[in-house]
N, C-alpha and C. Protein backbone atom coordinates (compact mmCIF):
# COMPACT_ATOMS: atom_id res chain seq x y z
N UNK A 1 -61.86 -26.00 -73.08
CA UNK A 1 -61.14 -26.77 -72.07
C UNK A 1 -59.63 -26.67 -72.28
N UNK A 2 -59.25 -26.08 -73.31
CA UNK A 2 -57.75 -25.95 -73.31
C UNK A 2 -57.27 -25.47 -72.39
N UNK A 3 -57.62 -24.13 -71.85
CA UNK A 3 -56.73 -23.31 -70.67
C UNK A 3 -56.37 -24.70 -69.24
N UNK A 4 -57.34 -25.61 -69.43
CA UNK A 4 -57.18 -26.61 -68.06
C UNK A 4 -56.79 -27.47 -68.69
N UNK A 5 -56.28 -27.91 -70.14
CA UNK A 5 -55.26 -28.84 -70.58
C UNK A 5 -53.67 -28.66 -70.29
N UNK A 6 -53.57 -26.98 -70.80
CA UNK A 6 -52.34 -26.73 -70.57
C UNK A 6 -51.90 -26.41 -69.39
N UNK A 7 -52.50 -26.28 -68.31
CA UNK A 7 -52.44 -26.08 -67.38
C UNK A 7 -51.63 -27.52 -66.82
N UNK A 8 -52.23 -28.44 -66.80
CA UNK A 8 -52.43 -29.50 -66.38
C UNK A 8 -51.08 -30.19 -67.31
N UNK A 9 -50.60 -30.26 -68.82
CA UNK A 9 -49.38 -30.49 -69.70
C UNK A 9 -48.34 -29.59 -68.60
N UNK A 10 -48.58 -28.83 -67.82
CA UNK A 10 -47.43 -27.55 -67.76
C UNK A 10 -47.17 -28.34 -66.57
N UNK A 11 -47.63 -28.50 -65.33
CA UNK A 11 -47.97 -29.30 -64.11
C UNK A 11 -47.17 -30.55 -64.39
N UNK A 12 -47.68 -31.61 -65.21
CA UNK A 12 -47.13 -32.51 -65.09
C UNK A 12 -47.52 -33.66 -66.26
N UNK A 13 -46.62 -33.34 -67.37
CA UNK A 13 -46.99 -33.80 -68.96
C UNK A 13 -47.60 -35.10 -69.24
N UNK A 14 -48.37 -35.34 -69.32
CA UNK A 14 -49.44 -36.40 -69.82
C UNK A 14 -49.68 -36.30 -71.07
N UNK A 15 -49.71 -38.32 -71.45
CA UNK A 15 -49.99 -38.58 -72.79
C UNK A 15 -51.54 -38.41 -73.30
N UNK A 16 -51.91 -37.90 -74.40
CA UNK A 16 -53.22 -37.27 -75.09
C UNK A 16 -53.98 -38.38 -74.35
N UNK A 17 -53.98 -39.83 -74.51
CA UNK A 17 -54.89 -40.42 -74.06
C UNK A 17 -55.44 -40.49 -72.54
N UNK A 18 -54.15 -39.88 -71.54
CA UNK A 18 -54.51 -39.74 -70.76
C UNK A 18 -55.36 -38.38 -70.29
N UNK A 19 -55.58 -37.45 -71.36
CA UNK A 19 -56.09 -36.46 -70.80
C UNK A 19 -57.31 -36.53 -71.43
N UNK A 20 -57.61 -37.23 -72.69
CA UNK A 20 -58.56 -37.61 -72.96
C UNK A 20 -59.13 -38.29 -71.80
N UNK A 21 -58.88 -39.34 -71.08
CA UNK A 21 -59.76 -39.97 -70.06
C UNK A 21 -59.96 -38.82 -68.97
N UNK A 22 -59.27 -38.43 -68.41
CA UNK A 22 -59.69 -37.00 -67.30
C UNK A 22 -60.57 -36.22 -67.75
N UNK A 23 -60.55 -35.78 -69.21
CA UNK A 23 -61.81 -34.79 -69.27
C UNK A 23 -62.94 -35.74 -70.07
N UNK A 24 -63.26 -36.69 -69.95
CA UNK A 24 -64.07 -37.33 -70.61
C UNK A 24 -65.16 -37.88 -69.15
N UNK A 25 -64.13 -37.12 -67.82
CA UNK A 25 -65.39 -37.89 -66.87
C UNK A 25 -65.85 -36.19 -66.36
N UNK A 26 -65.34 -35.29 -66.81
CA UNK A 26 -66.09 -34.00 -66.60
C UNK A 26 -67.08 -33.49 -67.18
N UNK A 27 -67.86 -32.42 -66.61
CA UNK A 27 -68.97 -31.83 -66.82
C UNK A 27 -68.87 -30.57 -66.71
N UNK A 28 -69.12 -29.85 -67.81
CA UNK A 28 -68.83 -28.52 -68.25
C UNK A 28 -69.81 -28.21 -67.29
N UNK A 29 -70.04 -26.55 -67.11
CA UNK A 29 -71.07 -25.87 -65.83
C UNK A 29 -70.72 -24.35 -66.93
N UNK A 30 -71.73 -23.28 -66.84
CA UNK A 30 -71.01 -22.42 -66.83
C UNK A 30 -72.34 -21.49 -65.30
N UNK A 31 -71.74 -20.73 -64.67
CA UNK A 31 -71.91 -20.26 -63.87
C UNK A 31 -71.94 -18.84 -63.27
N UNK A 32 -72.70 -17.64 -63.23
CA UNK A 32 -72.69 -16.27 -63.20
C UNK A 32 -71.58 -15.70 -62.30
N UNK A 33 -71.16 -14.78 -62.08
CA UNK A 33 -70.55 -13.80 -60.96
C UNK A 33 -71.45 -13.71 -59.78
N UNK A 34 -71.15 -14.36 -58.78
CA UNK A 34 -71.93 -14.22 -57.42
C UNK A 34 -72.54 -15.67 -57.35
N UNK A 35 -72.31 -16.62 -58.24
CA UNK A 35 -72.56 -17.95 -57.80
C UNK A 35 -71.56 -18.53 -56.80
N UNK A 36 -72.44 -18.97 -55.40
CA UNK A 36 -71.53 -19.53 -54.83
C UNK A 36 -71.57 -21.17 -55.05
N UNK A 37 -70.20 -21.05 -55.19
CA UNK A 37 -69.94 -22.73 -55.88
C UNK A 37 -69.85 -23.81 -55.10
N UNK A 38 -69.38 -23.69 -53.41
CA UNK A 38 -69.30 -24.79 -52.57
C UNK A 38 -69.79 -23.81 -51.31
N UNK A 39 -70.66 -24.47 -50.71
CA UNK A 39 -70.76 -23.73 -49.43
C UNK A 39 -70.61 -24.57 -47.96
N UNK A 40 -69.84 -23.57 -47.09
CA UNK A 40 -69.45 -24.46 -45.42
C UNK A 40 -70.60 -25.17 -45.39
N UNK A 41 -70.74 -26.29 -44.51
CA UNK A 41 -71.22 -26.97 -44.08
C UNK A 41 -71.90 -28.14 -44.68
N UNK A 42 -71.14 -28.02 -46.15
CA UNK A 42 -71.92 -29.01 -47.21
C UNK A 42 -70.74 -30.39 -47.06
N UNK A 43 -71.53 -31.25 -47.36
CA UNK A 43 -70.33 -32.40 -47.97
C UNK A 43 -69.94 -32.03 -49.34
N UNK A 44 -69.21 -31.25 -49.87
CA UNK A 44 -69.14 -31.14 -51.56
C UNK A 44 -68.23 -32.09 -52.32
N UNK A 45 -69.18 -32.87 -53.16
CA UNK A 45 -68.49 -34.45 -53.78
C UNK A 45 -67.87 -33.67 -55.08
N UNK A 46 -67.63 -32.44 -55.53
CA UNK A 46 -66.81 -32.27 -56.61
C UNK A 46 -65.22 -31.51 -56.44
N UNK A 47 -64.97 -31.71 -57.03
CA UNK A 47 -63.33 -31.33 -57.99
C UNK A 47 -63.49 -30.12 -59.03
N UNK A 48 -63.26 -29.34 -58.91
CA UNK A 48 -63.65 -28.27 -60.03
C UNK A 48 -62.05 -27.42 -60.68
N UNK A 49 -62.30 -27.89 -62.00
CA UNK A 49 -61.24 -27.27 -62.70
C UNK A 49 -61.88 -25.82 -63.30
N UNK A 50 -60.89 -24.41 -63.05
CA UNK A 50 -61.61 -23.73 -63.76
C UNK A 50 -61.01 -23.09 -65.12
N UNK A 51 -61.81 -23.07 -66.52
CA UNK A 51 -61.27 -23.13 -67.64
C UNK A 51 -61.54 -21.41 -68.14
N UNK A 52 -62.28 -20.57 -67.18
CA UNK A 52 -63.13 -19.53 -67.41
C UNK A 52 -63.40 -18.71 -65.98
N UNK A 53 -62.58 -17.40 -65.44
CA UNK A 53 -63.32 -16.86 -64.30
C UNK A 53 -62.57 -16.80 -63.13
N UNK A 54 -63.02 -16.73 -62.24
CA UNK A 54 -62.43 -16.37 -61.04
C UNK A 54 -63.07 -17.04 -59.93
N UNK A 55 -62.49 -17.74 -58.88
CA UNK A 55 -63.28 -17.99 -57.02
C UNK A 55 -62.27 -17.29 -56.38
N UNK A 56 -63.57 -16.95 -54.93
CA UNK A 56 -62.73 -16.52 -54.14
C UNK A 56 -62.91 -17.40 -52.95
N UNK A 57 -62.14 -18.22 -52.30
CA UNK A 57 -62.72 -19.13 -51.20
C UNK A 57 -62.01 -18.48 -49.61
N UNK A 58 -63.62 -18.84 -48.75
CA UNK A 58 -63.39 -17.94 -47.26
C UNK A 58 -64.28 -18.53 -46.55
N UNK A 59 -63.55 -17.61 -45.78
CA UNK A 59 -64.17 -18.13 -44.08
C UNK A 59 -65.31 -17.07 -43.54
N UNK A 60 -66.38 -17.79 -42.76
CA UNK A 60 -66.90 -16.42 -42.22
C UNK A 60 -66.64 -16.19 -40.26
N UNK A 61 -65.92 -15.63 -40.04
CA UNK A 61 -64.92 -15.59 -38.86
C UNK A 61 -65.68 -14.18 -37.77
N UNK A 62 -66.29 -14.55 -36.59
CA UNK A 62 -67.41 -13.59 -36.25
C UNK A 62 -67.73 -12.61 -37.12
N UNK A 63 -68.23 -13.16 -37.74
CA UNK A 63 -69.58 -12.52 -38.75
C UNK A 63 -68.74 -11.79 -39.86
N UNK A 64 -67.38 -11.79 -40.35
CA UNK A 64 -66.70 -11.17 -40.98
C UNK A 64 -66.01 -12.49 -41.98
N UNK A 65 -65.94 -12.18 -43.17
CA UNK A 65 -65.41 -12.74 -44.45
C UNK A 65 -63.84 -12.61 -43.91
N UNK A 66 -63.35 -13.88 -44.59
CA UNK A 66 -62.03 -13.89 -43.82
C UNK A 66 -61.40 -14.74 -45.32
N UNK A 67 -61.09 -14.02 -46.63
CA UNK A 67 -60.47 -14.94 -47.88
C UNK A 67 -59.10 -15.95 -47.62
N UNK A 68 -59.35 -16.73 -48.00
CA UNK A 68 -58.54 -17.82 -48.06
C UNK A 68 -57.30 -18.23 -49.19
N UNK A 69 -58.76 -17.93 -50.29
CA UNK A 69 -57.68 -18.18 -51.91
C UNK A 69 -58.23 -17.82 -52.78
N UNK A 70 -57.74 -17.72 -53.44
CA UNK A 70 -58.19 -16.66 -55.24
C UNK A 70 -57.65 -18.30 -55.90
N UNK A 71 -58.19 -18.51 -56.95
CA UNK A 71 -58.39 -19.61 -57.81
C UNK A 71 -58.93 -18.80 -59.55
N UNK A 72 -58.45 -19.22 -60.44
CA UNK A 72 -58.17 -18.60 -61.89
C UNK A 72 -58.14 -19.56 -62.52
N UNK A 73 -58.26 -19.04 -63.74
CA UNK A 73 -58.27 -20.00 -65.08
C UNK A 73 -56.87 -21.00 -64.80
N UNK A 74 -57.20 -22.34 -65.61
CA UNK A 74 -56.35 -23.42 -65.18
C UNK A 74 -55.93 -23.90 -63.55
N UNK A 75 -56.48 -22.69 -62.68
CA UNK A 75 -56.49 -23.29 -60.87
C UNK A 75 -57.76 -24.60 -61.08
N UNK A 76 -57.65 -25.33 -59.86
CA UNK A 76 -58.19 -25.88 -59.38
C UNK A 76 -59.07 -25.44 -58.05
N UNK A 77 -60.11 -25.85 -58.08
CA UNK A 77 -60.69 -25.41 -56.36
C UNK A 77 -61.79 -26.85 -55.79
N UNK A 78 -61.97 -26.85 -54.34
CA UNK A 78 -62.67 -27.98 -53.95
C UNK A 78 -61.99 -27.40 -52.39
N UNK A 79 -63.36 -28.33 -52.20
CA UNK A 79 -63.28 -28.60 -50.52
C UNK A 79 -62.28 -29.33 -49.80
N UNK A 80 -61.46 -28.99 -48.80
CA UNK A 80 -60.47 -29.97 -48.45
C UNK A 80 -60.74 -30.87 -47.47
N UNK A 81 -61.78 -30.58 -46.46
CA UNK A 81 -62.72 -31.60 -45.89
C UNK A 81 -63.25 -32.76 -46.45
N UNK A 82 -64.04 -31.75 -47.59
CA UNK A 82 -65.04 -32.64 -48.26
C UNK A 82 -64.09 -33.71 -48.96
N UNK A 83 -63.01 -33.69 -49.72
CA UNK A 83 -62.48 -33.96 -50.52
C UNK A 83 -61.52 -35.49 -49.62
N UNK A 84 -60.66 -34.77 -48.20
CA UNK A 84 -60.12 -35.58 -47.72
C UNK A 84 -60.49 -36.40 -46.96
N UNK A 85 -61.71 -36.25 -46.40
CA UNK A 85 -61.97 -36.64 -45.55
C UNK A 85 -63.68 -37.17 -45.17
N UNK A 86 -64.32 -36.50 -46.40
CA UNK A 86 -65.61 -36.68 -46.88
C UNK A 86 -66.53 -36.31 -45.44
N UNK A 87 -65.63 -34.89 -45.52
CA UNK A 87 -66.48 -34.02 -43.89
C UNK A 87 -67.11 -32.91 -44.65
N UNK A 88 -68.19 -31.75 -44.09
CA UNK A 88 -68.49 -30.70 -44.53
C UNK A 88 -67.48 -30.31 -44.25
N UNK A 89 -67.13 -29.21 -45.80
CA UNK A 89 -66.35 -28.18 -45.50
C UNK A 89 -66.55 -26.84 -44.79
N UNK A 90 -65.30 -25.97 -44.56
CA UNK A 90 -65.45 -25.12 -43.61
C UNK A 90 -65.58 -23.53 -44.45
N UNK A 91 -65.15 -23.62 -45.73
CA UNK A 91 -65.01 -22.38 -46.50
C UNK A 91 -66.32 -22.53 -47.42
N UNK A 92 -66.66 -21.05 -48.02
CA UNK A 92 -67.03 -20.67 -49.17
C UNK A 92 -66.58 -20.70 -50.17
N UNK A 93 -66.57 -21.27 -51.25
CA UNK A 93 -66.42 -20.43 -52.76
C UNK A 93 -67.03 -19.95 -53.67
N UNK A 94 -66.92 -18.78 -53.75
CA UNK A 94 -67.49 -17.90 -55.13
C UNK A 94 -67.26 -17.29 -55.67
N UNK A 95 -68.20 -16.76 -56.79
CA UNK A 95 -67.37 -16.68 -58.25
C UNK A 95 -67.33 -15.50 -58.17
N UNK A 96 -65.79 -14.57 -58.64
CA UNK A 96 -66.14 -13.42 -58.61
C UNK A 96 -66.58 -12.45 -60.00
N UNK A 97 -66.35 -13.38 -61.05
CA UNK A 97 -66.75 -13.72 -62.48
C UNK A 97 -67.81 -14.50 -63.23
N UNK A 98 -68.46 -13.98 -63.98
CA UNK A 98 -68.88 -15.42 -64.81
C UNK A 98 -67.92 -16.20 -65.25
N UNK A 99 -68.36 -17.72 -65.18
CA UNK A 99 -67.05 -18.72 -65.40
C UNK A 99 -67.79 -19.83 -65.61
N UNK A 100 -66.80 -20.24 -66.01
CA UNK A 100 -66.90 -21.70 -67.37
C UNK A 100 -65.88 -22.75 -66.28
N UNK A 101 -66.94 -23.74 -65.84
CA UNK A 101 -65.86 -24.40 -64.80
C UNK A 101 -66.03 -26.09 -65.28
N UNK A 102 -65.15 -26.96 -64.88
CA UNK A 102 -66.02 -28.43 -65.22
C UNK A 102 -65.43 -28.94 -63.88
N UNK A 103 -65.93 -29.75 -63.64
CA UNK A 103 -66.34 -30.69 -62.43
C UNK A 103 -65.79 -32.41 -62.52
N UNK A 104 -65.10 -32.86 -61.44
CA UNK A 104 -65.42 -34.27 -61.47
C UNK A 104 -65.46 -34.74 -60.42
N UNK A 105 -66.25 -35.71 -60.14
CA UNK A 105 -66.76 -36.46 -58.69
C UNK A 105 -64.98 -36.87 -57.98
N UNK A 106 -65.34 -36.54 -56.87
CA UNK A 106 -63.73 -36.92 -56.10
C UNK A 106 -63.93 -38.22 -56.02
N UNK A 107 -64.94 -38.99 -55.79
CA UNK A 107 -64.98 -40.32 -56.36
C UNK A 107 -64.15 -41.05 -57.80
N UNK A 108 -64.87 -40.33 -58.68
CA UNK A 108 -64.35 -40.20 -59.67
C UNK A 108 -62.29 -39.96 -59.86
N UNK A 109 -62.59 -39.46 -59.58
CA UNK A 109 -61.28 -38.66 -59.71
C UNK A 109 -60.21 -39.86 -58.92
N UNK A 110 -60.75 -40.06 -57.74
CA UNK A 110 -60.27 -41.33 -56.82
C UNK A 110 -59.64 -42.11 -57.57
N UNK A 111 -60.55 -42.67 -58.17
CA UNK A 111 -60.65 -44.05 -58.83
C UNK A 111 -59.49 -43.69 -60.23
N UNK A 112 -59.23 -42.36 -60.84
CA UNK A 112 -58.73 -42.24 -62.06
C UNK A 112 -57.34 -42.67 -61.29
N UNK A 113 -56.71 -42.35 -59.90
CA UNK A 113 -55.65 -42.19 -59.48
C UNK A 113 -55.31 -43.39 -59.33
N UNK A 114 -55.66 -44.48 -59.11
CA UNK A 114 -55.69 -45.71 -59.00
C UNK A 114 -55.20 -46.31 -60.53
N UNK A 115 -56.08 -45.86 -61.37
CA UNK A 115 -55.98 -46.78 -62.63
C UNK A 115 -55.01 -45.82 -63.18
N UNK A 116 -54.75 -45.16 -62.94
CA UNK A 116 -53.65 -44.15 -64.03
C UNK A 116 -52.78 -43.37 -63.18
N UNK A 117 -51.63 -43.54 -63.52
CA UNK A 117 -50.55 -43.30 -63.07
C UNK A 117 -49.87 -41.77 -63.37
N UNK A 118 -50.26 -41.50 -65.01
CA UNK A 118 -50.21 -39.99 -65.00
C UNK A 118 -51.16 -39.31 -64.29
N UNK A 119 -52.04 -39.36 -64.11
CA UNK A 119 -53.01 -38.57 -63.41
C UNK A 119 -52.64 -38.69 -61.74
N UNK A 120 -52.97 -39.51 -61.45
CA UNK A 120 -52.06 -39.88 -59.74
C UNK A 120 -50.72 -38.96 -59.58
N UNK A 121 -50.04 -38.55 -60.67
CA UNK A 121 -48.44 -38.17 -60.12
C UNK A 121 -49.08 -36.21 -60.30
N UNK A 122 -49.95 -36.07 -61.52
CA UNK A 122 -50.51 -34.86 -61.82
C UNK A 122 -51.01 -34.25 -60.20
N UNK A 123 -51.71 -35.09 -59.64
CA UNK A 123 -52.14 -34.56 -58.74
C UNK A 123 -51.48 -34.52 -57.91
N UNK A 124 -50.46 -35.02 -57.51
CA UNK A 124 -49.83 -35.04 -56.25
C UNK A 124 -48.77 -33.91 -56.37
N UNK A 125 -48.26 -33.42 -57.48
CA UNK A 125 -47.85 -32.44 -58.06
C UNK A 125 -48.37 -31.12 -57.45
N UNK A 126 -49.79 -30.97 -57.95
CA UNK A 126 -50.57 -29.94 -58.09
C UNK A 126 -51.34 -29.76 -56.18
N UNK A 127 -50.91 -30.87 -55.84
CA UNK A 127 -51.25 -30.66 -54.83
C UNK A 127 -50.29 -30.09 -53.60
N UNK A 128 -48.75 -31.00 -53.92
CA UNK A 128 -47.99 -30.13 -53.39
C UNK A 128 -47.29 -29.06 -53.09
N UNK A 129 -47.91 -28.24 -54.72
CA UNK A 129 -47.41 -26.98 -55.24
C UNK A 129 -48.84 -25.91 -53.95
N UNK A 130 -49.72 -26.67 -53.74
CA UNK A 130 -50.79 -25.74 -52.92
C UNK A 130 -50.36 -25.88 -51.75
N UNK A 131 -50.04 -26.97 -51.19
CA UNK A 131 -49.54 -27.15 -49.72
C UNK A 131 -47.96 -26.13 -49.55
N UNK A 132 -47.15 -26.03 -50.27
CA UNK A 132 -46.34 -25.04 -50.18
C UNK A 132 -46.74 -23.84 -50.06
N UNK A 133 -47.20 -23.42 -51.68
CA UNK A 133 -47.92 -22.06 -51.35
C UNK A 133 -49.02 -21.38 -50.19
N UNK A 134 -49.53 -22.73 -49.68
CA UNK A 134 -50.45 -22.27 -48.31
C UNK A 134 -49.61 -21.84 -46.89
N UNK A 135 -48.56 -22.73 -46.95
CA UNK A 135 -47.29 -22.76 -45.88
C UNK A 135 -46.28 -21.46 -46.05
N UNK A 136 -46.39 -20.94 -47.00
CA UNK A 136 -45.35 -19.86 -47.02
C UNK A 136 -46.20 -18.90 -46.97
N UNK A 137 -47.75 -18.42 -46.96
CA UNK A 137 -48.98 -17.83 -46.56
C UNK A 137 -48.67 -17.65 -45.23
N UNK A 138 -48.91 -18.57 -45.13
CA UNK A 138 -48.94 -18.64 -43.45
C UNK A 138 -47.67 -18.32 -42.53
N UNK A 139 -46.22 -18.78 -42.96
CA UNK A 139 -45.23 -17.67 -42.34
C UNK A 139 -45.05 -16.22 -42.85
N UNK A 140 -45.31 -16.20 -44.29
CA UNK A 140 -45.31 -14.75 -44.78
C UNK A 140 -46.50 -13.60 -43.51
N UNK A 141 -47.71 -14.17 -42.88
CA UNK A 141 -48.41 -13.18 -41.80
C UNK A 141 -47.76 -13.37 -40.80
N UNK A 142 -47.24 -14.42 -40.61
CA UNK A 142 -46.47 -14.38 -39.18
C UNK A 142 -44.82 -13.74 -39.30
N UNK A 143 -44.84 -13.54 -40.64
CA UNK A 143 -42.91 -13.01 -40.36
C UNK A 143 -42.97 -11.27 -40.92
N UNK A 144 -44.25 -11.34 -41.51
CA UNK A 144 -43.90 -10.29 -42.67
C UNK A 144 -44.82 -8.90 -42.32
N UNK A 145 -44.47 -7.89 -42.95
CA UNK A 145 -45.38 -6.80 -42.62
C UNK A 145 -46.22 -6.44 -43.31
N UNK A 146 -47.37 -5.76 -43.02
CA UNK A 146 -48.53 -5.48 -43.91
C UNK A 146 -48.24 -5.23 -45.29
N UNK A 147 -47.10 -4.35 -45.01
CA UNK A 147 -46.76 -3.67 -46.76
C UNK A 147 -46.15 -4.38 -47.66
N UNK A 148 -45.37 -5.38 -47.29
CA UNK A 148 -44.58 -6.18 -47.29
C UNK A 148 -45.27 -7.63 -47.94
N UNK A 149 -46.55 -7.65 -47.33
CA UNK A 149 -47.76 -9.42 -48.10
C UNK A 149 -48.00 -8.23 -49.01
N UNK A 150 -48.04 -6.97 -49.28
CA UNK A 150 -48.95 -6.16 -50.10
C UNK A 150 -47.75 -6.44 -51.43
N UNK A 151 -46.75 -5.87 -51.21
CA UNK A 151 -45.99 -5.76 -52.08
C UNK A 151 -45.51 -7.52 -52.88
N UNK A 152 -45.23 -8.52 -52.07
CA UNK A 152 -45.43 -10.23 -52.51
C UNK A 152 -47.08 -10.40 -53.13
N UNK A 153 -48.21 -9.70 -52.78
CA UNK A 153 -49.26 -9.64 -53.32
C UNK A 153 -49.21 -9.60 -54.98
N UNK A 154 -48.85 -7.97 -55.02
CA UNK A 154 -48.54 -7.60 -56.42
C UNK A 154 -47.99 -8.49 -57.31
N UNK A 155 -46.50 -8.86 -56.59
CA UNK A 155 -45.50 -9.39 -57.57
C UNK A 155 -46.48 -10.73 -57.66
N UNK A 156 -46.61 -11.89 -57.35
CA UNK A 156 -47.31 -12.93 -57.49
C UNK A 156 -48.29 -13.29 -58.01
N UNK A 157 -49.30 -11.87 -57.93
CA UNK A 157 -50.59 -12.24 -58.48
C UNK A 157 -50.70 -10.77 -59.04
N UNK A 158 -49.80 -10.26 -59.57
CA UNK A 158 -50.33 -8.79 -60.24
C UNK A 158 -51.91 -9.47 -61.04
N UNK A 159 -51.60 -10.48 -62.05
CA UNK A 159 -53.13 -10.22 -62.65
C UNK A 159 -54.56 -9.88 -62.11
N UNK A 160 -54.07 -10.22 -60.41
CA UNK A 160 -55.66 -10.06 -59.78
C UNK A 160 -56.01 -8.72 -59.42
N UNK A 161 -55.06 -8.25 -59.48
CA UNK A 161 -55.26 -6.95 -58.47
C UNK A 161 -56.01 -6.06 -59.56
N UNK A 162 -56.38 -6.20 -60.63
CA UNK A 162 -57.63 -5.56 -61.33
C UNK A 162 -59.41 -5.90 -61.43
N UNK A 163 -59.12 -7.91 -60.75
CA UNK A 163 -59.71 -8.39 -60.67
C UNK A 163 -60.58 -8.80 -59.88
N UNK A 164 -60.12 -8.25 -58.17
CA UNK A 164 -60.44 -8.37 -56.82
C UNK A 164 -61.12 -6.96 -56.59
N UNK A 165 -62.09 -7.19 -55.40
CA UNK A 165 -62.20 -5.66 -54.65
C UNK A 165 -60.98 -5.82 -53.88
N UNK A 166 -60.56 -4.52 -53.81
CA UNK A 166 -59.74 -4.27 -52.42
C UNK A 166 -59.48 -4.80 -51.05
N UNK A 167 -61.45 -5.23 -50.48
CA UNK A 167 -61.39 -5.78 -49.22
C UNK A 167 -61.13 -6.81 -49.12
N UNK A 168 -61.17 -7.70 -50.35
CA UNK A 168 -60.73 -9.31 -50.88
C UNK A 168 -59.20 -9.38 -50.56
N UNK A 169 -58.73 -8.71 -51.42
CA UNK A 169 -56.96 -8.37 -51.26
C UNK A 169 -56.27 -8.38 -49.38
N UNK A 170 -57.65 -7.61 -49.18
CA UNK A 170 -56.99 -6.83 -47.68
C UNK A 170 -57.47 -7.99 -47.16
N UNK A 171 -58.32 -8.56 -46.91
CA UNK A 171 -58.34 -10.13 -45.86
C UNK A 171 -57.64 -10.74 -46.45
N UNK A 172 -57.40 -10.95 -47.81
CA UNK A 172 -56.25 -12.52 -47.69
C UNK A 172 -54.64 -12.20 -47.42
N UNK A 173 -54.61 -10.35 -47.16
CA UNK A 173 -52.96 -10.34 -46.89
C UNK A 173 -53.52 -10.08 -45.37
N UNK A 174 -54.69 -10.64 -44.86
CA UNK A 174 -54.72 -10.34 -43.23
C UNK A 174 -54.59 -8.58 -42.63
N UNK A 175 -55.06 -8.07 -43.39
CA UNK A 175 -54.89 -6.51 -42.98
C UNK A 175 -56.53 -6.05 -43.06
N UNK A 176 -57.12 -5.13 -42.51
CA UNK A 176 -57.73 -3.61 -42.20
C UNK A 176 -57.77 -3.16 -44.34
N UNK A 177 -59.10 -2.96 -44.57
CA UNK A 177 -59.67 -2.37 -45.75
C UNK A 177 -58.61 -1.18 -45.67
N UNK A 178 -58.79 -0.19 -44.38
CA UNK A 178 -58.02 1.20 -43.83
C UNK A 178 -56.68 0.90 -44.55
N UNK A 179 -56.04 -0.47 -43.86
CA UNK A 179 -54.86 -0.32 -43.65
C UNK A 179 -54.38 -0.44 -45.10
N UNK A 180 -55.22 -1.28 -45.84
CA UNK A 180 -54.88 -1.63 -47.35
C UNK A 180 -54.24 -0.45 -47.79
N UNK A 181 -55.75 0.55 -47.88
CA UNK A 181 -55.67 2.33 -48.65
C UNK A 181 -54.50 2.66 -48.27
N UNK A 182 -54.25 2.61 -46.55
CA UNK A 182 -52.69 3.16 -46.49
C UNK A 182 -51.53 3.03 -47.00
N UNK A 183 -51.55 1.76 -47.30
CA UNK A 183 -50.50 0.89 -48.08
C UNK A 183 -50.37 1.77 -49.07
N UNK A 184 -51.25 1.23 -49.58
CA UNK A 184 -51.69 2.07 -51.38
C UNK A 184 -50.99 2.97 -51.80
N UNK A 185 -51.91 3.82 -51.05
CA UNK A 185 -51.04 5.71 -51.36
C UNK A 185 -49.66 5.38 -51.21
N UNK A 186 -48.75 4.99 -49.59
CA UNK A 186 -47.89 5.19 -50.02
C UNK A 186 -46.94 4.52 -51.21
N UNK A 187 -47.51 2.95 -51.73
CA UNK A 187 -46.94 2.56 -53.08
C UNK A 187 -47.03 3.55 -53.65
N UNK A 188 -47.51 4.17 -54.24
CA UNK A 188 -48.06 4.98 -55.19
C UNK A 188 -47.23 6.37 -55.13
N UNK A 189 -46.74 6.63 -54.20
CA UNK A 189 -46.47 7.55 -53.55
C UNK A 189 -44.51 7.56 -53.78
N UNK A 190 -44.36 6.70 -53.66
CA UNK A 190 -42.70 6.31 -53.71
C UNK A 190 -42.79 6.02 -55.52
């Protein structure tokens, strides 16, 4: 559980006892490559920290996988329906790794925010750092060019790009498998 301690110290520094109480209401899981961990249309009542592995969370958009987010050791992942609003969610997540994940009831978790004040500010932290990064997603396809999310791809998340298939990469920068390869070569190429 360290990689989701320090994660979480780095985020937003909490005293030992308080992280003692956060992971004392979790539940270790460990889970294969190709487990899907939340699926659309579920109410999903957990919070999942991951300490081990990889998700990939998506949409299925006429009949086609449409990635959303890559999630890694010390990420967090969960339903944002389920979570805000205690609706089925609309995405998939799964593992593209075996992974070592732990879990806590958003109930749970609720209630920690209430009684604890480091944890309440942790999250609101960690949450606003996703609402940014989703928002600059979203003008980066609307301002930017294929080669261009390819190349912010790299720099941002070089670690994945050994870690993803290709067609993963190519839906979450919104491009054509084709158009990816094209990219490619010419990186490669310059």
């Amino acid at each position: 559980m360290q990689t989701i301690i320090s994660c979480i110290q780095k985020i937003s520094p909490c005293k030992q006892s308080t992280i003692d109480l956060l992971t004392s209401k979790m539940t270790r899981h460990e889970f294969p490559k190709k487990h899907i961990l939340i699926k659309s249309g579920i109410i999903d009542k957990n919070f999942y920290f991951i300490e081990k592995g990889l998700t990939r969370s998506y949409c299925i958009i006429n009949g086609e996988e449409a990635t959303s987010w890559f999630s890694q050791e010390g990420d967090i992942t969960f339903s944002m329906l389920s979570c805000y609003e205690n609706k089925p969610g609309y995405e998939y997540v799964d593992l593209l790794e075996d992974s070592i994940i732990y879990s806590i009831s958003i109930q749970e978790l609720n209630k920690l925010y209430f009684d604890n004040i480091e944890i309440a500010n942790w999250s609101r932290l960690i949450h606003q750092k996703a609402f940014l990064d989703l928002e600059l997603r979203h003008i980066a396809l609307a301002t930017q060019s294929a080669t261009e999310r390819y190349h912010n791809f790299l720099k941002e998340r070089s670690g994945l790009v050994n870690r993803v298939k290709l067609s993963h990469i190519a839906s979450f920068i919104g491009v054509s498998q084709v158009t990816l390869s094209r990219i490619r070569a010419n990186y490669f190429l310059t």
